[in-house]
Protein backbone atom coordinates (compact mmCIF):
# COMPACT_ATOMS: atom_id res chain seq x y z
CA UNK A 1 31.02 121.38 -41.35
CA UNK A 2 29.56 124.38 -39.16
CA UNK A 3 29.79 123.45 -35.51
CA UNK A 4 26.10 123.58 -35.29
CA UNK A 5 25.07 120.77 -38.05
CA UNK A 6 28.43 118.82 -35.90
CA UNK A 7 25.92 118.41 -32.76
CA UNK A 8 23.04 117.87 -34.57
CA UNK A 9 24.81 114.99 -36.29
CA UNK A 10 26.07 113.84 -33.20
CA UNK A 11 22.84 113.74 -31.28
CA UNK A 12 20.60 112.62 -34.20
CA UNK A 13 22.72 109.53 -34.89
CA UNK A 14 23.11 108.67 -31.05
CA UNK A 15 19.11 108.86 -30.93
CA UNK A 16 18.63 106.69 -33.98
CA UNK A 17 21.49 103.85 -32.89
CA UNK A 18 18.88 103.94 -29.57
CA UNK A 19 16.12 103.56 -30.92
CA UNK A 20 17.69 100.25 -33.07
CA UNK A 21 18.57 99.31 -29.52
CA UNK A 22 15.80 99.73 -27.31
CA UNK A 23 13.59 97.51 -30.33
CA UNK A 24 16.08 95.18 -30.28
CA UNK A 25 16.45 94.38 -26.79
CA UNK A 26 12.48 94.61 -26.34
CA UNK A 27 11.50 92.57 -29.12
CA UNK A 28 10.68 88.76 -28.10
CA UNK A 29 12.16 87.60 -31.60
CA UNK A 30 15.94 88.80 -30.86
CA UNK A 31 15.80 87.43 -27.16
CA UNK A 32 16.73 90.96 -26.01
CA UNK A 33 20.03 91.12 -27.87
CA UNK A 34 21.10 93.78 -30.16
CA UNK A 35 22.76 93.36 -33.93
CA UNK A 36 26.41 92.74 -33.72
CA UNK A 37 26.75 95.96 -35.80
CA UNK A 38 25.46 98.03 -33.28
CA UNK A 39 28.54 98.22 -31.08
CA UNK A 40 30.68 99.07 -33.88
CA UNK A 41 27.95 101.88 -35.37
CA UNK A 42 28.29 103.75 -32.12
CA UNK A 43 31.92 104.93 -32.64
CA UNK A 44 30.33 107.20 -35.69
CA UNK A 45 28.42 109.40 -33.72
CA UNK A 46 31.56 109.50 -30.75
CA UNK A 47 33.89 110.44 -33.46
CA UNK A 48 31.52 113.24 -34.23
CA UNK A 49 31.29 114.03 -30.16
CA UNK A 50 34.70 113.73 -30.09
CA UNK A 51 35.63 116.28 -32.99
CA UNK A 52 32.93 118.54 -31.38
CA UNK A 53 34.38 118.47 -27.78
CA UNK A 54 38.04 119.31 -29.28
CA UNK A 55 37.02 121.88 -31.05
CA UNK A 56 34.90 123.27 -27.90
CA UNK A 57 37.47 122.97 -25.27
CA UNK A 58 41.09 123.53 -27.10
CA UNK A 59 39.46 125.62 -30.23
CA UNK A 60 40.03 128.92 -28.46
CA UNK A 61 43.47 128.43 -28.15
CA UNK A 62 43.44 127.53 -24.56
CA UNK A 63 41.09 125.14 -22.67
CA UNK A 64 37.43 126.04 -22.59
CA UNK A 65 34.94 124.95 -20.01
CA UNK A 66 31.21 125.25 -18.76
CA UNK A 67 28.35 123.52 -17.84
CA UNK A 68 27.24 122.57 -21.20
CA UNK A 69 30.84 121.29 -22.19
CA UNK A 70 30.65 119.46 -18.58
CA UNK A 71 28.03 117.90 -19.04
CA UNK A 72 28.78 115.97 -22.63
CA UNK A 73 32.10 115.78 -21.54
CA UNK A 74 30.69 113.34 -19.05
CA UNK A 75 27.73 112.02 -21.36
CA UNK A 76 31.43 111.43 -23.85
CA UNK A 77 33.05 109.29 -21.48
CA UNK A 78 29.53 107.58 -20.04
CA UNK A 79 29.43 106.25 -23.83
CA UNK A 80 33.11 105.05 -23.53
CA UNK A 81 32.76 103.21 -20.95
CA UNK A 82 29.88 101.57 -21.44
CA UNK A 83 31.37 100.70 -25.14
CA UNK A 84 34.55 99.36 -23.77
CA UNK A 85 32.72 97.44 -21.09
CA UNK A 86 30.13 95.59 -23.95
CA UNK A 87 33.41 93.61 -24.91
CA UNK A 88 33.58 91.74 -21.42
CA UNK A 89 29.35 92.08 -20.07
CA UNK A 90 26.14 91.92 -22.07
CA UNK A 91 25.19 95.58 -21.42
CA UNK A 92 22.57 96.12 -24.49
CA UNK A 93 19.81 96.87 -21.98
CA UNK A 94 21.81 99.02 -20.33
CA UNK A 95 23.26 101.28 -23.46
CA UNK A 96 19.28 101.91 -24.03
CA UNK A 97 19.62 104.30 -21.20
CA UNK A 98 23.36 106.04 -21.98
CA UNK A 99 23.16 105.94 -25.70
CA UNK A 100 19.06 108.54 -25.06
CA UNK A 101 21.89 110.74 -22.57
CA UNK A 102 24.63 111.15 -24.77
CA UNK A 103 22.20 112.07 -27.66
CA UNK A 104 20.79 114.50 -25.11
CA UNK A 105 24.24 115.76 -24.10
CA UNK A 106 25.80 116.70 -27.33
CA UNK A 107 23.19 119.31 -27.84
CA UNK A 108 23.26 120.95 -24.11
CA UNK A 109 26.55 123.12 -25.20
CA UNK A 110 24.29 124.74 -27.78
CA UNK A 111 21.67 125.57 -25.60
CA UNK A 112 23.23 127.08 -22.81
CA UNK A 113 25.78 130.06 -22.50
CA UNK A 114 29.72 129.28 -24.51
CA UNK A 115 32.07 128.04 -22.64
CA UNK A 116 34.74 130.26 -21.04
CA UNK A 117 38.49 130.07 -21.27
CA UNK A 118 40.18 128.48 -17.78
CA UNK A 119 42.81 129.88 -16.21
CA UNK A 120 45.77 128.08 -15.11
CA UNK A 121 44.71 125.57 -17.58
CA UNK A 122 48.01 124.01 -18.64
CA UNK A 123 48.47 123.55 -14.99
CA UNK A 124 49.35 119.78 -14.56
CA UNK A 125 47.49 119.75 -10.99
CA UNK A 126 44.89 121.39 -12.87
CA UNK A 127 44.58 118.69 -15.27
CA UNK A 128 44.74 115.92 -12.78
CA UNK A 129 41.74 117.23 -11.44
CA UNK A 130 39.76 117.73 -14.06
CA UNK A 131 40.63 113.95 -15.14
CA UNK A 132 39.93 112.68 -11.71
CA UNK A 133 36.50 114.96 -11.65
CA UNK A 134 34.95 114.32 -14.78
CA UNK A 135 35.47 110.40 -14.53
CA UNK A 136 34.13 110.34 -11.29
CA UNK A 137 30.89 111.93 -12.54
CA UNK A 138 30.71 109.65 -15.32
CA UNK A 139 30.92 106.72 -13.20
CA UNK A 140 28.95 108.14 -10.85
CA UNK A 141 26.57 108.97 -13.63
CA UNK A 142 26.74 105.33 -14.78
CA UNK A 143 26.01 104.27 -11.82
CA UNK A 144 22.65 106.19 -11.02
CA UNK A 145 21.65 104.68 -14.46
CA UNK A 146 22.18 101.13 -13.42
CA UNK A 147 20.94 101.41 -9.74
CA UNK A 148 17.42 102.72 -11.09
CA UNK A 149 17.59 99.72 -13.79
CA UNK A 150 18.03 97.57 -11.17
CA UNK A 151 15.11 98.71 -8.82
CA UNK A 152 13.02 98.03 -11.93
CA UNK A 153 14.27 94.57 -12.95
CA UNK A 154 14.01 93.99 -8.88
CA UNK A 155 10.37 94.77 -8.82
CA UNK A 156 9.33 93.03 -12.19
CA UNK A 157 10.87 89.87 -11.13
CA UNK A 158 8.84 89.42 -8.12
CA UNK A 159 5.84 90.14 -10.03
CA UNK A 160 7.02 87.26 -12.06
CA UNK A 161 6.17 89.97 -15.38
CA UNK A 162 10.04 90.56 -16.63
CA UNK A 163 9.85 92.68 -19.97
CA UNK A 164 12.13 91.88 -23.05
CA UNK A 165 13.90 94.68 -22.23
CA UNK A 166 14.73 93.21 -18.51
CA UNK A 167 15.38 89.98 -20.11
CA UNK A 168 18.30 91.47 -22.12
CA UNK A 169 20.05 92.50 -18.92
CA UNK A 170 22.56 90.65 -16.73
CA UNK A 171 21.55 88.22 -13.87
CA UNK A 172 20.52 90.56 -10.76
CA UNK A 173 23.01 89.56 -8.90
CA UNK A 174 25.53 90.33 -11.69
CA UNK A 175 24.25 93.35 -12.04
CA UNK A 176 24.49 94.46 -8.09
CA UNK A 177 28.39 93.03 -8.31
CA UNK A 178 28.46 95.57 -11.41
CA UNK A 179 26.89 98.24 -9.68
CA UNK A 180 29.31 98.61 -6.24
CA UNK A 181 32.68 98.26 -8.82
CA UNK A 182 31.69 100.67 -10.55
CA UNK A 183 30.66 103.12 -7.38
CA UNK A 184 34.25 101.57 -5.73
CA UNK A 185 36.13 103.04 -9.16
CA UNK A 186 34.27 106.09 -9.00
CA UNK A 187 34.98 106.50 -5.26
CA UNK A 188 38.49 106.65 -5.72
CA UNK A 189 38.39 109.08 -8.42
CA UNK A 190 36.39 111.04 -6.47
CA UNK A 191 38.68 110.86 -3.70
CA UNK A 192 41.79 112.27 -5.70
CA UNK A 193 39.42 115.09 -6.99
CA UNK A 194 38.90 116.57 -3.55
CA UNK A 195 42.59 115.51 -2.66
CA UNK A 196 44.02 117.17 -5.41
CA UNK A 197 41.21 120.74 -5.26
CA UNK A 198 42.23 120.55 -1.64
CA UNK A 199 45.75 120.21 -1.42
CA UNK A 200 46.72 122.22 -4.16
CA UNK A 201 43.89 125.03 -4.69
CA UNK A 202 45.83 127.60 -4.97
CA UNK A 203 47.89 126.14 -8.02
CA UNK A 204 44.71 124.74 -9.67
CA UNK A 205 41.99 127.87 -9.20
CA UNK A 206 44.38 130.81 -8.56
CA UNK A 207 43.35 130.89 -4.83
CA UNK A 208 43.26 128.99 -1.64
CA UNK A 209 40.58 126.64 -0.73
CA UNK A 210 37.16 128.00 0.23
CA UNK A 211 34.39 126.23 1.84
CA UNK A 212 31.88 126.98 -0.26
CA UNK A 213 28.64 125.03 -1.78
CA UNK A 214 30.64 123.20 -3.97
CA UNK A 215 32.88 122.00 -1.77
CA UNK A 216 30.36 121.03 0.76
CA UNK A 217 28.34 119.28 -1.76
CA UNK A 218 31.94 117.43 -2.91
CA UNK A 219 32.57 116.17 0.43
CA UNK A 220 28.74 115.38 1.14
CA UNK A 221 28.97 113.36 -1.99
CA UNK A 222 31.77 111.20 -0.89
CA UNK A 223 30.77 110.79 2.61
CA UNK A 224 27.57 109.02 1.33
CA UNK A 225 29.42 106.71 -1.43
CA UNK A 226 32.01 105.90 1.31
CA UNK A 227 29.17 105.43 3.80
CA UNK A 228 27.41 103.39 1.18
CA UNK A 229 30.94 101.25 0.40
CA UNK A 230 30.96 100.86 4.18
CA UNK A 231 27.50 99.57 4.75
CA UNK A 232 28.16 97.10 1.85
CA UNK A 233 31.28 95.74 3.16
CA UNK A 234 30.27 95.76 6.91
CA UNK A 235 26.15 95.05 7.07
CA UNK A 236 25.95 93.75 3.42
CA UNK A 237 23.75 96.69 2.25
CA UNK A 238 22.07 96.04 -1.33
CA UNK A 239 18.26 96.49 -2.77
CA UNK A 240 16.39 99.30 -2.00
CA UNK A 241 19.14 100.50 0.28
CA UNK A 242 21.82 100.75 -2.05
CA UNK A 243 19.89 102.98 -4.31
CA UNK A 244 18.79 105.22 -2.43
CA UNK A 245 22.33 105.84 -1.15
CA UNK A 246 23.45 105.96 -5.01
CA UNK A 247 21.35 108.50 -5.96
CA UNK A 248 21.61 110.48 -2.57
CA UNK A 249 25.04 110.67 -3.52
CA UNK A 250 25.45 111.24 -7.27
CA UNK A 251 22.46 114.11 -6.12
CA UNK A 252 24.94 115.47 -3.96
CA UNK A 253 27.83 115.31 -6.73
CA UNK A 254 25.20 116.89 -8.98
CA UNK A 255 24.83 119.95 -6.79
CA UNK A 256 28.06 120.80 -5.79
CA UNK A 257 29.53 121.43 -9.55
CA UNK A 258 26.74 121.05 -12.08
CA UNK A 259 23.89 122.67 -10.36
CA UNK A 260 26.37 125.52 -9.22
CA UNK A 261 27.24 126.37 -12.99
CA UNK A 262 23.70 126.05 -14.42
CA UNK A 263 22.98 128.88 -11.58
CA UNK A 264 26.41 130.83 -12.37
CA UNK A 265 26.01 130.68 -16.35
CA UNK A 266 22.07 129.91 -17.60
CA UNK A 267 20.60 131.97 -14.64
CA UNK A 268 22.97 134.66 -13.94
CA UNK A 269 24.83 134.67 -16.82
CA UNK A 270 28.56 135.32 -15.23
């Protein structure tokens, strides 16, 4: 199958399987729960991500990144944890938000500039890295999602007007507990990515460490999640408060590698 028809499968599957959730989970009849199928349906179209994102990144005969492969890379991994986390919370409401993204995502490689091959790739610092990197942005990713989802079931609820939809979600107070392990898992990540780019630049990008945007940005990023962890552990921050520090943050995050390469690759083309 050309690589082409691969993402359009992909993405056109991921958008259907949403659309059978989003009716589900907003229809009054099925008490905001989706089919039981549903969870199982979703590994068709991440086989098909998967396949594509092999092929992308080790069909070269090295490893291939950029900003398009970044981004479903993290889209990828969004989906995988959100399907592995079904099997211990009700999360339909909240896979009618990742499920849109990752249908999204597996068509941004195709619209932006190929990927390029890495060098120093087979590096096992290098690798760390990248592990530690893209997991944090999918948790951090995750966690944007579920901080705006829960501003919204905030503010319905005290209208006393809860959709469907809402309904299908966890108790709020679930869902805040949710919310900070998540940003606590992705903290850590994040704090072995800059560990390991720091201590070991030279071995992972060929030269030593440079203060640049993107590193900035990095540590920007993780002085607001750690601030935020702080302020939750020490003044009991939550609401309001704790969004706007999520999405301060994951803004941050966004900026110092993503907005960097969409710059470097769409705009400039290098």
């Amino acid at each position: 199958m050309p690589l082409i028809l691969l993402h359009l499968f992909a993405a056109s599957l991921y958008a259907a399987l949403g659309f059978v959730l989003l009716r589900a989970v907003a229809s009054p009849s099925t008490v905001g729960s989706a089919p039981g199928w549903v969870r199982w349906a979703v590994l068709i179209p991440f086989a098909a991500h998967t396949w594509l994102l092999r092929d992308l990144v080790f069909g070269a005969g090295g490893m291939a990144l950029g900003m398009g492969v970044v981004v479903s890379i993290i889209a990828w991994l969004s989906v995988l944890i959100y399907w592995s986390g079904s099997f211990f919370h009700r999360l339909d409401g909240l896979q009618t938000l990742v499920i849109p993204v990752a249908s999204f995502a597996a068509l941004v490689p195709v619209m932006v500039p190929p990927p390029r091959l890495v060098e120093n790739a087979a590096m096992p610092g290098f690798r760390f890295h990248l592990a530690a990197s893209m997991l944090a942005y999918s948790l951090f990713t995750i966690a944007s999602l579920h901080a705006m989802l829960m501003a919204v079931q905030e503010r319905r609820l005290r209208e006393g007007n809860p959709s469907p939809l809402l309904r299908s979600l966890p108790p709020l107070l679930t869902m805040e507990k949710l919310l900070f392990r998540i940003i606590s898992a992705g903290f850590a990540l994040l704090t072995l990515s800059l560990a390991s780019g720091m201590l070991f630049s030279e071995q992972v990008f060929g030269k030593p460490l440079q203060f640049n945007h993107k590193t900035v940005f990095g540590i920007l990023s993780w002085l607001i999640f750690g601030g935020l962890l702080l302020g939750r552990a020490l003044r009991g921050w939550r609401g309001r408060m704790a969004l706007r520090w999520t999405l301060a943050g994951f803004f941050a995050l966004v900026l110092a590698y993503i907005g960097s390469r969409f710059v470097l690759e769409v705009i400039l083309r290098r």
